[in-house]
C-alpha atoms as a PDB file:
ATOM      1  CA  UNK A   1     -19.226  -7.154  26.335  1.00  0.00           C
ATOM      2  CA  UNK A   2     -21.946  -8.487  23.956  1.00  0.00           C
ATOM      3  CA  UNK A   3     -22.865  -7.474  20.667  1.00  0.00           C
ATOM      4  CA  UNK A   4     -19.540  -8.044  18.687  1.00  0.00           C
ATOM      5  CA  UNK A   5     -19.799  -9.681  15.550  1.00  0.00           C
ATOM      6  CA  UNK A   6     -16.615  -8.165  13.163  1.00  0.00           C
ATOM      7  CA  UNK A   7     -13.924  -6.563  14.622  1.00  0.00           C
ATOM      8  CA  UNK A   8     -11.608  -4.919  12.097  1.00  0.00           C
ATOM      9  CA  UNK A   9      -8.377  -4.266  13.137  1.00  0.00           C
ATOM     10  CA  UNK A  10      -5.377  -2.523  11.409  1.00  0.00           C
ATOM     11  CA  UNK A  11      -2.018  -3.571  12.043  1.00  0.00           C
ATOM     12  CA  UNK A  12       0.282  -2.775  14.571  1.00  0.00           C
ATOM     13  CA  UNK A  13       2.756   0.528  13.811  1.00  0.00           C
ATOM     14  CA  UNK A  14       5.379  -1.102  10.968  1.00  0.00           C
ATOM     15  CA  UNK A  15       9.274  -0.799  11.353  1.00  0.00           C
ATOM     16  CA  UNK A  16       9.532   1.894   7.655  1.00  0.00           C
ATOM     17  CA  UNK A  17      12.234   0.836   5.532  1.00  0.00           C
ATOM     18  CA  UNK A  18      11.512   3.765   2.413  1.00  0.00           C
ATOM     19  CA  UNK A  19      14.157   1.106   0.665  1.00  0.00           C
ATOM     20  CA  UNK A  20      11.921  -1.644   0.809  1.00  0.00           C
ATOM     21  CA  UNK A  21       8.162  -2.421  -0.376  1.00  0.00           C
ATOM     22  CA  UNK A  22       5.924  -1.228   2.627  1.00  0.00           C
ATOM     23  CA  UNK A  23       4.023  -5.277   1.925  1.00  0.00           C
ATOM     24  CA  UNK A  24       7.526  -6.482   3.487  1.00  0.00           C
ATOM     25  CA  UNK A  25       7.628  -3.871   6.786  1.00  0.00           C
ATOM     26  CA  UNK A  26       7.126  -6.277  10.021  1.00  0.00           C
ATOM     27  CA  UNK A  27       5.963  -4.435  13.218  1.00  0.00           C
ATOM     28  CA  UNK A  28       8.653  -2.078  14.947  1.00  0.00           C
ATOM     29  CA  UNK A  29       8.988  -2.525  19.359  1.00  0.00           C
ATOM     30  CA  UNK A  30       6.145  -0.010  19.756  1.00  0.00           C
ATOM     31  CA  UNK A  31       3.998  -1.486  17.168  1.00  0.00           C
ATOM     32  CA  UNK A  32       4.129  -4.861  18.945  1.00  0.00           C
ATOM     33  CA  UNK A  33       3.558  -3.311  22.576  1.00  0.00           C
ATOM     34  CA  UNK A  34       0.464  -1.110  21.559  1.00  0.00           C
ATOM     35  CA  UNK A  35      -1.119  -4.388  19.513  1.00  0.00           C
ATOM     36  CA  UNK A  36      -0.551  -6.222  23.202  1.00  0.00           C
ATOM     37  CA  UNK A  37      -2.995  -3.618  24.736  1.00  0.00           C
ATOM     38  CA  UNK A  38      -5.316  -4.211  22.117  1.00  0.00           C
ATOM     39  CA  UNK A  39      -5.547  -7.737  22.445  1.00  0.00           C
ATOM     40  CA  UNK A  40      -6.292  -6.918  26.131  1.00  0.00           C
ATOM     41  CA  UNK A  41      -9.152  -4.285  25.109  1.00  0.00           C
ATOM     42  CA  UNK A  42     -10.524  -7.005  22.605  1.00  0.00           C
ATOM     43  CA  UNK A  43     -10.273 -10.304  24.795  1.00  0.00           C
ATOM     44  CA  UNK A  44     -13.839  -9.042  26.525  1.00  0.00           C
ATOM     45  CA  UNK A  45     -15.397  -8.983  23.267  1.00  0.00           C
ATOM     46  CA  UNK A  46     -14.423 -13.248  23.563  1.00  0.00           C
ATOM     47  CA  UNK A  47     -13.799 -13.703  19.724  1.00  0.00           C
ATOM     48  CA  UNK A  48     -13.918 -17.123  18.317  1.00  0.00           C
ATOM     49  CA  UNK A  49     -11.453 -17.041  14.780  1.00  0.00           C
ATOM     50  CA  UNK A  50      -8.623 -14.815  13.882  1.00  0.00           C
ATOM     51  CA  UNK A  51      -8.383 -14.267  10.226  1.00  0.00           C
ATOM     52  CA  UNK A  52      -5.343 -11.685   8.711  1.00  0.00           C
ATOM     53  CA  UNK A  53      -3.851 -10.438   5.767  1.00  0.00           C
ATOM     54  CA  UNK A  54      -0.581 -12.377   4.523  1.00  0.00           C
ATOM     55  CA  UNK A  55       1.569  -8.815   4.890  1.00  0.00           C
ATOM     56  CA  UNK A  56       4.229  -9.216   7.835  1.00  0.00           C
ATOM     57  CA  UNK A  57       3.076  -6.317   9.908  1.00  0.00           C
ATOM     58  CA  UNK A  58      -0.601  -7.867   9.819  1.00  0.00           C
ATOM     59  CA  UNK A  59       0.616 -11.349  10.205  1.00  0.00           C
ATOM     60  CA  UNK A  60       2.536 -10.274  13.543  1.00  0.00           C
ATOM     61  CA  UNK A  61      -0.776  -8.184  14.633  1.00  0.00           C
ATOM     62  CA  UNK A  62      -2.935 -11.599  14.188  1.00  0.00           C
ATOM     63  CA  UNK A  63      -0.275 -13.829  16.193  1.00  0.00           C
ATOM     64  CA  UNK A  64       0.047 -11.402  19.235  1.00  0.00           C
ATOM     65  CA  UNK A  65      -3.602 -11.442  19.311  1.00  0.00           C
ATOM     66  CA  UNK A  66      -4.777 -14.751  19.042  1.00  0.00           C
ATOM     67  CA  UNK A  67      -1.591 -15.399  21.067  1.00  0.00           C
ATOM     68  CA  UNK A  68      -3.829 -13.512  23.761  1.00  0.00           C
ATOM     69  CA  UNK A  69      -6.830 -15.027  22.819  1.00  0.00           C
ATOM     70  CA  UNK A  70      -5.460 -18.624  22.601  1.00  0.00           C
ATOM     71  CA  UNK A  71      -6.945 -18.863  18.933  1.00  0.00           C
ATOM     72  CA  UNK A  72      -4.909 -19.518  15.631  1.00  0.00           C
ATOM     73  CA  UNK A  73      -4.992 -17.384  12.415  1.00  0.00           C
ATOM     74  CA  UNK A  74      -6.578 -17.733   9.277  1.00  0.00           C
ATOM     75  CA  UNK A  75      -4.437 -15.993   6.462  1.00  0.00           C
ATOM     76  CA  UNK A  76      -6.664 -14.649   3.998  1.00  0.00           C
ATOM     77  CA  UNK A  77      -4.950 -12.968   0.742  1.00  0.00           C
ATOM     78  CA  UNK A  78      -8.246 -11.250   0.551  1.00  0.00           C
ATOM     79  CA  UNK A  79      -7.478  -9.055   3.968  1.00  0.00           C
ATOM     80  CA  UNK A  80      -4.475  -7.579   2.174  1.00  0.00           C
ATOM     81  CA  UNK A  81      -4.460  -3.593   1.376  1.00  0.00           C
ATOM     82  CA  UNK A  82      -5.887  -1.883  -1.535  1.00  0.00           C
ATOM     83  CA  UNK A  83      -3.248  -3.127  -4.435  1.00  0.00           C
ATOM     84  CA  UNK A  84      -1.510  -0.268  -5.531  1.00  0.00           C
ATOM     85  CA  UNK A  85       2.409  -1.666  -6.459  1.00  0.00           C
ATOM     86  CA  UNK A  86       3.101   1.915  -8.502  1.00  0.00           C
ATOM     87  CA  UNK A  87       2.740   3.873  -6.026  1.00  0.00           C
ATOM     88  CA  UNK A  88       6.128   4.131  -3.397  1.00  0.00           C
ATOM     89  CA  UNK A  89       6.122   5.030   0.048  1.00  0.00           C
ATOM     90  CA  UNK A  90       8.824   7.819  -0.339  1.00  0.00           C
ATOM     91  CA  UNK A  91       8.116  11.245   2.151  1.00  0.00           C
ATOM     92  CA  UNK A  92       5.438  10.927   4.578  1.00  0.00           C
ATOM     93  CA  UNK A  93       3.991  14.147   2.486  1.00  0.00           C
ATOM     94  CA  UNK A  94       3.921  12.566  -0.671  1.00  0.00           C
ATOM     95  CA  UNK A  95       2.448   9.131   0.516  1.00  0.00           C
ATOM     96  CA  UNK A  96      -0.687  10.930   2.223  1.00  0.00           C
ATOM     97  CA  UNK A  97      -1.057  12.778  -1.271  1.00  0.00           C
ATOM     98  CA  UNK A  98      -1.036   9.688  -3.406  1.00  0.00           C
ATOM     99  CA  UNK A  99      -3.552   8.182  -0.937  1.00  0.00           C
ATOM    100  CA  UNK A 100      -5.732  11.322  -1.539  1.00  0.00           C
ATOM    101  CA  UNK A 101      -5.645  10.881  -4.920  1.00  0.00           C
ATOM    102  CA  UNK A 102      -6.988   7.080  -4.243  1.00  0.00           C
ATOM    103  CA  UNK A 103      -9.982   8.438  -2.107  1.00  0.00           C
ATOM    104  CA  UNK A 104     -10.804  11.214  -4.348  1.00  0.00           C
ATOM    105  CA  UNK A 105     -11.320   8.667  -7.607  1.00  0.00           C
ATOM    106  CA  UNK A 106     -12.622   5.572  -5.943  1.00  0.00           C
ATOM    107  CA  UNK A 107     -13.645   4.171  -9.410  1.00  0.00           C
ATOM    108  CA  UNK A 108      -9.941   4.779 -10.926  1.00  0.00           C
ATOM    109  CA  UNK A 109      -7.044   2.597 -10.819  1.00  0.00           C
ATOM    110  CA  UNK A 110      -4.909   5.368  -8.935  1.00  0.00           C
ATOM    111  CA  UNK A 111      -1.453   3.766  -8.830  1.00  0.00           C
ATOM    112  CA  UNK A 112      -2.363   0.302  -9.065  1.00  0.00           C
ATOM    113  CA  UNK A 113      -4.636  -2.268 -10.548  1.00  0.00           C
ATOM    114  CA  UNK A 114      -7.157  -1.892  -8.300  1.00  0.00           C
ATOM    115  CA  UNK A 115      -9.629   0.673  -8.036  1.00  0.00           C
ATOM    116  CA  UNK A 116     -10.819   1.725  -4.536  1.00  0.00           C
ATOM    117  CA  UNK A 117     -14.416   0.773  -5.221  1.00  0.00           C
ATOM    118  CA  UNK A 118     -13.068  -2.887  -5.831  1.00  0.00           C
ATOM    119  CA  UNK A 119     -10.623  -3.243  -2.508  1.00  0.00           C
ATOM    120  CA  UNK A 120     -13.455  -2.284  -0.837  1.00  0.00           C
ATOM    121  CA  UNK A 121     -15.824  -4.730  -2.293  1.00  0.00           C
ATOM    122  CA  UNK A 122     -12.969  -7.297  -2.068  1.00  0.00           C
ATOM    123  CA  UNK A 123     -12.640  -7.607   1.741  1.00  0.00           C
ATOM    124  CA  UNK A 124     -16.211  -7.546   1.837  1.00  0.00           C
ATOM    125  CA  UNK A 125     -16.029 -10.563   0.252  1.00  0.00           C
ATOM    126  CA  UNK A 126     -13.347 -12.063   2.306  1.00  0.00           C
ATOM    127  CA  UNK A 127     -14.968 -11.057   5.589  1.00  0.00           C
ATOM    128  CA  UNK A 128     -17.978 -13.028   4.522  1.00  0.00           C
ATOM    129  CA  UNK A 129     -16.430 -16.471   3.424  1.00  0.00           C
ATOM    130  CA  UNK A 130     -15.325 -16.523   7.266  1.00  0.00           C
ATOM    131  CA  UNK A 131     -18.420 -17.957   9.551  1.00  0.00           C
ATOM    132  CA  UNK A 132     -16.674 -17.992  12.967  1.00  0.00           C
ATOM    133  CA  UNK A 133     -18.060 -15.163  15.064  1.00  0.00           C
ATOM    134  CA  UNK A 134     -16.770 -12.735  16.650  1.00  0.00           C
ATOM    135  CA  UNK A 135     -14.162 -12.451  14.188  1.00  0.00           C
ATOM    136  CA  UNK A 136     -11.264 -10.428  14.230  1.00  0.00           C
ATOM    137  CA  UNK A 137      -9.482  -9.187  11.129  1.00  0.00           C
ATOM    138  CA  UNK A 138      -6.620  -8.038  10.430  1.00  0.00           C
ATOM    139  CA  UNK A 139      -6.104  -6.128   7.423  1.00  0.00           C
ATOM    140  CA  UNK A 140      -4.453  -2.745   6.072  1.00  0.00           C
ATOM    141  CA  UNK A 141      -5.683   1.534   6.542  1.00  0.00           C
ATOM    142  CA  UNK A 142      -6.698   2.162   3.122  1.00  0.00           C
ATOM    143  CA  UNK A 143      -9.000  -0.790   2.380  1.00  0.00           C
ATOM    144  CA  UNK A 144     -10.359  -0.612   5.939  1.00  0.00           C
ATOM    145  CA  UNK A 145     -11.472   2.932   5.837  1.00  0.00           C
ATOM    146  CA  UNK A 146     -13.060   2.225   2.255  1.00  0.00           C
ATOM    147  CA  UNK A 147     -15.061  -0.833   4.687  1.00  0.00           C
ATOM    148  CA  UNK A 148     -15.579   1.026   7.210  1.00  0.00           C
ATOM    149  CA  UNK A 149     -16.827   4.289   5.804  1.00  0.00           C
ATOM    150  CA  UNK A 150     -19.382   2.395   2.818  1.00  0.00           C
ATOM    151  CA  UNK A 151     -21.046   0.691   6.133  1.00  0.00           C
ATOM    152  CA  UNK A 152     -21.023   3.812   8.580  1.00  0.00           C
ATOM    153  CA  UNK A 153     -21.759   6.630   6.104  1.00  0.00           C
ATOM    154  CA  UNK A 154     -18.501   8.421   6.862  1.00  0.00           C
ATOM    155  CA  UNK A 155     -15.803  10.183   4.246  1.00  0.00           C
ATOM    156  CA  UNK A 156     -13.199   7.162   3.765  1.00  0.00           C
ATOM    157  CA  UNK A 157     -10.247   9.697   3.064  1.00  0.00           C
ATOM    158  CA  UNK A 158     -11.250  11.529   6.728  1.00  0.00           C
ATOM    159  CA  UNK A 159     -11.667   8.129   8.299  1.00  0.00           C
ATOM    160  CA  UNK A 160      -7.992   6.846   6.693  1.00  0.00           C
ATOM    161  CA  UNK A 161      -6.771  10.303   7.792  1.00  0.00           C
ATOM    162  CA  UNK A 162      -7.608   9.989  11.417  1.00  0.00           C
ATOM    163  CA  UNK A 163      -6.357   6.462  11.931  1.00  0.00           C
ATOM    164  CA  UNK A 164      -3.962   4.935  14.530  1.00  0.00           C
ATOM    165  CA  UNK A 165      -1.305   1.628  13.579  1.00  0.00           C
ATOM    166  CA  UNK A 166      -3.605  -0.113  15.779  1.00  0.00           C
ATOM    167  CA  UNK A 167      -6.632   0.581  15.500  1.00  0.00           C
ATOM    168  CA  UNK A 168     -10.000  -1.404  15.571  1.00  0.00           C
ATOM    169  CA  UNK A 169     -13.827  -1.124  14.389  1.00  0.00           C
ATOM    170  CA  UNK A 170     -15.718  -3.359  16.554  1.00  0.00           C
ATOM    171  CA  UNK A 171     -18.764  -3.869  14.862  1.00  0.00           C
ATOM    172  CA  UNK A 172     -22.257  -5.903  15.169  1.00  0.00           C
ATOM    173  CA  UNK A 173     -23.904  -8.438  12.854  1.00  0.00           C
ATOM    174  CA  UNK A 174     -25.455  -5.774  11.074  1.00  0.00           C
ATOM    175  CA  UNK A 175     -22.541  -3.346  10.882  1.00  0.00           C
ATOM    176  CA  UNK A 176     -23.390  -1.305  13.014  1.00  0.00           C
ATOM    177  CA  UNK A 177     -20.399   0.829  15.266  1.00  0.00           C
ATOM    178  CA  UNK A 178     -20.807  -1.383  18.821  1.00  0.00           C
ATOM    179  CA  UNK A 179     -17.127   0.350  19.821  1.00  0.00           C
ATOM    180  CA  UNK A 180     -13.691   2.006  18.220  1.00  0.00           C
ATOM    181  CA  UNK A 181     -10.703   0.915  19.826  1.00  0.00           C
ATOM    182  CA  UNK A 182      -8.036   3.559  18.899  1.00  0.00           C
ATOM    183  CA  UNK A 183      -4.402   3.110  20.341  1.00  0.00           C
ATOM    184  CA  UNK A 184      -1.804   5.894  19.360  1.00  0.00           C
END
């Protein structure tokens, strides 16, 4: 497989504890296994640096890959997920609402300090201070589909909507879609 240059991945399925801050969830037994086929799917892509957010369930998705890979991980506090500490997890029904709310005013600090706009712009940042390529990254679904979406042309809220916990953009050095790695 050629043509890799960034590939994004978001973490493994998290263990949900709706009594504790979703930045403190680690990965749950089937979050670990399905990041273990992933690392499989991107070992043929032959990726030279692991970088992840600090955030326990993307810390373990980094370690089982590079585990894989034989590389070490970068932890970059600029991978982590669109900052947004006022807004709970709670019902699955009210967390995808809240995140709609984030998509729908991008330039709007919607539950949080950050705006979507500037998450976005703020792993773009971090993926660029990081030379080793093929990279993979490990970071969170809201700031990924803002990423993803700005460089594809696609509707960040649809993209967010339709992800998997993993999941993975593998794109080229002009960020361009090479593959999408999507484990359920």
């Amino acid at each position: 497989m050629t043509g890799a240059s960034l590939i994004l991945v978001r973490h493994g399925r998290p263990a949900i504890d709706p009594d504790t801050p979703p930045t403190t969830w680690p990965l749950c037994p089937e979050g670990r296994a399905a990041v273990e086929a992933l690392a499989g799917k991107i070992a043929g892509y032959r990726p030279v640096a692991v970088a992840t957010s600090p955030e326990p369930k993307a810390r373990e998705t980094a370690e089982i890959i590079a585990g894989r890979l034989g590389l070490t991980i970068d932890i970059d506090p600029g991978l982590h997920e669109h900052k947004r500490q006022h807004l709970s997890f709670g019902t699955e029904a009210a967390f995808r609402e809240r995140i709609a709310s984030i998509f729908a005013s991008p330039g709007e600090a919607v539950g949080g300090i950050e705006t979507a706009d500037e998450a976005g712009e703020r792993l773009a940042r971090a993926l660029a201070q990081h030379k080793g390529r093929p990279l993979v990254a490990v970071t969170h679904g809201t700031v990924l589909s803002l990423y993803v979406a700005k460089l594809l042309g696609l509707d960040a809220h649809d993209l967010w909507r339709n992800l998997h916990t993993p999941d993975a953009f593998v794109l080229d050095a002009q960020g361009g879609l090479v593959e999408r790695i999507s484990l359920p």
